[in-house]
PDB file of N, CA and C in Angstrom:
ATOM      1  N   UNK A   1     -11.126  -7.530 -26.367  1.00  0.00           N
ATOM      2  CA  UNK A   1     -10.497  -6.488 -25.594  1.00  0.00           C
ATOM      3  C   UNK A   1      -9.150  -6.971 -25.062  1.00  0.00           C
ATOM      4  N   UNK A   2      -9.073  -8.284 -24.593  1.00  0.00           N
ATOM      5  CA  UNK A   2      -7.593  -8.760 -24.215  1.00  0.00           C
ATOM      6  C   UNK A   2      -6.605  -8.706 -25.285  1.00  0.00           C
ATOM      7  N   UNK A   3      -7.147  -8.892 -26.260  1.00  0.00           N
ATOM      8  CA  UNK A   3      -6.055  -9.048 -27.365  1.00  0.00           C
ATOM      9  C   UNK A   3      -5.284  -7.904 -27.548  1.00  0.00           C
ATOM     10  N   UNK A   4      -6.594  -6.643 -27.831  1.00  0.00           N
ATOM     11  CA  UNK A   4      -6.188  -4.727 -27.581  1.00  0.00           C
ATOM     12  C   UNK A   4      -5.370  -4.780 -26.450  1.00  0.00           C
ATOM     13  N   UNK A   5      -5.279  -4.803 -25.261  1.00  0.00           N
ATOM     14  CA  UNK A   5      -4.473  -4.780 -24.347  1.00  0.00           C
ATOM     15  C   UNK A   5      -3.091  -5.500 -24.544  1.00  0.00           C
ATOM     16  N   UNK A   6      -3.201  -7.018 -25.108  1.00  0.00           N
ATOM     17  CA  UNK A   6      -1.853  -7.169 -25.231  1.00  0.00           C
ATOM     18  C   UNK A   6      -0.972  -6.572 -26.701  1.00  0.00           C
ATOM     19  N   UNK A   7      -1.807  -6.147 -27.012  1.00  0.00           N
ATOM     20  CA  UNK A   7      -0.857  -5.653 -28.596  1.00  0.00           C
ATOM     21  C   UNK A   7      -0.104  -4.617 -28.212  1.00  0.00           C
ATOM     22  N   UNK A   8      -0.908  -3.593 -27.506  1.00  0.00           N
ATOM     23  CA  UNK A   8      -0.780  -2.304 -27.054  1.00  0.00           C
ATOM     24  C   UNK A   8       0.682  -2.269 -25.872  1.00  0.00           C
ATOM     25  N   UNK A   9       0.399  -3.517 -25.360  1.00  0.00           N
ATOM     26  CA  UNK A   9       1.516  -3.731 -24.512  1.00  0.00           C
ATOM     27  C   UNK A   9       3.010  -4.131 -24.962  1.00  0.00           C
ATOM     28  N   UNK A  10       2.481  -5.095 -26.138  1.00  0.00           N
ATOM     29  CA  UNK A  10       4.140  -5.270 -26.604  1.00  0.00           C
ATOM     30  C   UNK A  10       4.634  -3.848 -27.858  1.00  0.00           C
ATOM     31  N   UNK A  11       3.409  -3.475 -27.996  1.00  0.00           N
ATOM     32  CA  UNK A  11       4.549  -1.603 -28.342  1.00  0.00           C
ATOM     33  C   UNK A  11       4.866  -0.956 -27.135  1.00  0.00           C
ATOM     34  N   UNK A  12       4.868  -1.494 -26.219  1.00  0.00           N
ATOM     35  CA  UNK A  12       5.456  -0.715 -24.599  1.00  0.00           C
ATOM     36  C   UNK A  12       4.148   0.421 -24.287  1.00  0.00           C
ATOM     37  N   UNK A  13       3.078   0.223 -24.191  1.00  0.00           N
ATOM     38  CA  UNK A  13       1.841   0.829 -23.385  1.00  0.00           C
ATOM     39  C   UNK A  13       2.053   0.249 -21.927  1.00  0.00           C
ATOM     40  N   UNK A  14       2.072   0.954 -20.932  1.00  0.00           N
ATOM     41  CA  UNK A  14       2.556   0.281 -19.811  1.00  0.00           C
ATOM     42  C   UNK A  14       1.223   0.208 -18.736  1.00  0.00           C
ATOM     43  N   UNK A  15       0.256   1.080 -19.038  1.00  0.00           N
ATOM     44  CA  UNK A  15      -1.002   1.592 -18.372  1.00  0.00           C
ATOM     45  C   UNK A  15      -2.490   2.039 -19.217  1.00  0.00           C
ATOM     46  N   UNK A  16      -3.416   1.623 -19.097  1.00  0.00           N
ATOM     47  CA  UNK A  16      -4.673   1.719 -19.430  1.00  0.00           C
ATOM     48  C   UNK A  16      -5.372   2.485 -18.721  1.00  0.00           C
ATOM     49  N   UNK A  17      -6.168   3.388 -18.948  1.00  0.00           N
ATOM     50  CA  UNK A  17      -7.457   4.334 -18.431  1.00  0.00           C
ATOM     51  C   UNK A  17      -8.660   3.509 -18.994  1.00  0.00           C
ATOM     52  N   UNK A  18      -9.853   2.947 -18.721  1.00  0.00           N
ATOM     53  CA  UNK A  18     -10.693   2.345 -19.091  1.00  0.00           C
ATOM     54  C   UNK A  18     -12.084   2.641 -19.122  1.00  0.00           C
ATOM     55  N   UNK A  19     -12.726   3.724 -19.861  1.00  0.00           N
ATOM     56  CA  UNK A  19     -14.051   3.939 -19.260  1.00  0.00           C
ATOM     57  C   UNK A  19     -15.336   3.309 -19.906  1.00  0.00           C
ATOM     58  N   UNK A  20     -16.039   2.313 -19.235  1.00  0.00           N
ATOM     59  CA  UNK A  20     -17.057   1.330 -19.883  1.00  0.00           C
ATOM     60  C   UNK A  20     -18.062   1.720 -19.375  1.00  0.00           C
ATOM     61  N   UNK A  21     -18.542   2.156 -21.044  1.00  0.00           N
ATOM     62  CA  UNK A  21     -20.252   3.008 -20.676  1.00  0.00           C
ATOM     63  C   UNK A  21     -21.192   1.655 -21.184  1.00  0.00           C
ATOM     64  N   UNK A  22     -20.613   0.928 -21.792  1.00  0.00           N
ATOM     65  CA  UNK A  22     -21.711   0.359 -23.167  1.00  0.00           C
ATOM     66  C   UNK A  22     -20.497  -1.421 -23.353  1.00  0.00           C
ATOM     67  N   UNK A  23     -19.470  -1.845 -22.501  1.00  0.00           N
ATOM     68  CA  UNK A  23     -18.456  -2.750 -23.316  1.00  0.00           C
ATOM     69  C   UNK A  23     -19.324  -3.863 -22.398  1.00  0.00           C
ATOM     70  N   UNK A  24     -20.284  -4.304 -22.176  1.00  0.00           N
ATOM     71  CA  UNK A  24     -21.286  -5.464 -21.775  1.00  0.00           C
ATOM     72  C   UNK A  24     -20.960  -5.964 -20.350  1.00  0.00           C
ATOM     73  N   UNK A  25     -21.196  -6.514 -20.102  1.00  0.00           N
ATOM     74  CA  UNK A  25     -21.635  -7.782 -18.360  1.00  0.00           C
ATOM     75  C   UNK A  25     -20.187  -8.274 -18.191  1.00  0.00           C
ATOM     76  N   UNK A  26     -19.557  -8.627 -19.495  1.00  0.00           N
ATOM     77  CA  UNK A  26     -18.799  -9.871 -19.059  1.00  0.00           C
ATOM     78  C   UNK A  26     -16.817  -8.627 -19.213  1.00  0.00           C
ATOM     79  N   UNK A  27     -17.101  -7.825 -19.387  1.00  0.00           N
ATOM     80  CA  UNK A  27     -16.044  -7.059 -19.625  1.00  0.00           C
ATOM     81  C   UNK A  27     -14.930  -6.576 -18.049  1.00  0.00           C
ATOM     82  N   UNK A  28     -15.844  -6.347 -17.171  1.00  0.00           N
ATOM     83  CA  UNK A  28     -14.973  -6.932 -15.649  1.00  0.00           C
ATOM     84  C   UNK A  28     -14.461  -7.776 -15.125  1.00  0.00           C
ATOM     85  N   UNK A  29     -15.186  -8.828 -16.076  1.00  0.00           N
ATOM     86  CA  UNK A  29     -14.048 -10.296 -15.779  1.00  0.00           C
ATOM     87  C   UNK A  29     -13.207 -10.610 -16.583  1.00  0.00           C
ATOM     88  N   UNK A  30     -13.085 -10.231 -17.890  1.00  0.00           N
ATOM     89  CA  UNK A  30     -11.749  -9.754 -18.706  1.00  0.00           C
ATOM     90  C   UNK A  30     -11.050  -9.183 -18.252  1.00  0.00           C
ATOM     91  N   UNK A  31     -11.402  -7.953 -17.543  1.00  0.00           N
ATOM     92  CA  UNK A  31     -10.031  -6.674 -17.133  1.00  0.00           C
ATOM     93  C   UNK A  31      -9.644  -7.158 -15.594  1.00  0.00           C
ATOM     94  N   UNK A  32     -10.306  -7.574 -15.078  1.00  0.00           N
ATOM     95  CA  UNK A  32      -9.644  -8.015 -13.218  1.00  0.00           C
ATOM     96  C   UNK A  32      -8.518  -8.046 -13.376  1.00  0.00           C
ATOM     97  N   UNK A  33      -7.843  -9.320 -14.392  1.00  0.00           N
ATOM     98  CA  UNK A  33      -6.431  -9.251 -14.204  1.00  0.00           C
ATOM     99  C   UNK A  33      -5.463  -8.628 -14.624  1.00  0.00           C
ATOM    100  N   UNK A  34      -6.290  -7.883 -14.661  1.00  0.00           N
ATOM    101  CA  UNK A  34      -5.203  -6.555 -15.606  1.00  0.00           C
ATOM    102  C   UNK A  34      -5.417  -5.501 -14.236  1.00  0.00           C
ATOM    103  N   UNK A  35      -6.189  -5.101 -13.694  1.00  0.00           N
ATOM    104  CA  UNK A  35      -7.116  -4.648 -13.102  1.00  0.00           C
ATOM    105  C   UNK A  35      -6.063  -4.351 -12.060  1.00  0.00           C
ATOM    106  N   UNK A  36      -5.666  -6.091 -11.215  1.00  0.00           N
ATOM    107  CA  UNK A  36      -5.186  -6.410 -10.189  1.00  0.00           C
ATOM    108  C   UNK A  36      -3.708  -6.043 -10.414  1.00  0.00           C
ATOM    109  N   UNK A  37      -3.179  -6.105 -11.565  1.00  0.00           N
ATOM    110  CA  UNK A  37      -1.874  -6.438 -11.794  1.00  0.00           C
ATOM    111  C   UNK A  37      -1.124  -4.525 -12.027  1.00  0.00           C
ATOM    112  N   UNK A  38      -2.470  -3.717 -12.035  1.00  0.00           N
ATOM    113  CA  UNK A  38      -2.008  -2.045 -12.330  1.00  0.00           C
ATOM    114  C   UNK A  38      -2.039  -1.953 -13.204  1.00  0.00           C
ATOM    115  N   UNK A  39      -2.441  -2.641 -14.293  1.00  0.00           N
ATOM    116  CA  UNK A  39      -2.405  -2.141 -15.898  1.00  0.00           C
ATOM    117  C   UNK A  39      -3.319  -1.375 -16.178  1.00  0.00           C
ATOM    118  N   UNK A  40      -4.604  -1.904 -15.754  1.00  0.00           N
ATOM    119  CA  UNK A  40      -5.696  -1.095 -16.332  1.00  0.00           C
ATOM    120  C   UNK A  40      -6.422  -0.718 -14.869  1.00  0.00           C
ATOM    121  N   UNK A  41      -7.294   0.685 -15.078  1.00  0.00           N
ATOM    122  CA  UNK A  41      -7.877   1.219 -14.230  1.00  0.00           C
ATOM    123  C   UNK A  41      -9.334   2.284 -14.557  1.00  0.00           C
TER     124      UNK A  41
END
């Protein structure tokens, strides 16, 4: 998923909508810093 986020970013995606029905346990501690930083929400 970090990788999707940064690809997406260097084509100029500036913001993420994120809705995790099913992306596992460890997928909130991937996005925090994105999380924190306003990228993703």
């Amino acid at each position: 998923m970090k990788e999707w986020i940064e690809y997406y970013r260097m084509m100029g995606v500036e913001h993420f909508a994120i809705y995790n029905h099913s992306l596992g346990s460890n997928s909130t501690q991937i996005l925090e810093p994105y999380i924190k930083a306003g990228i993703v929400r």
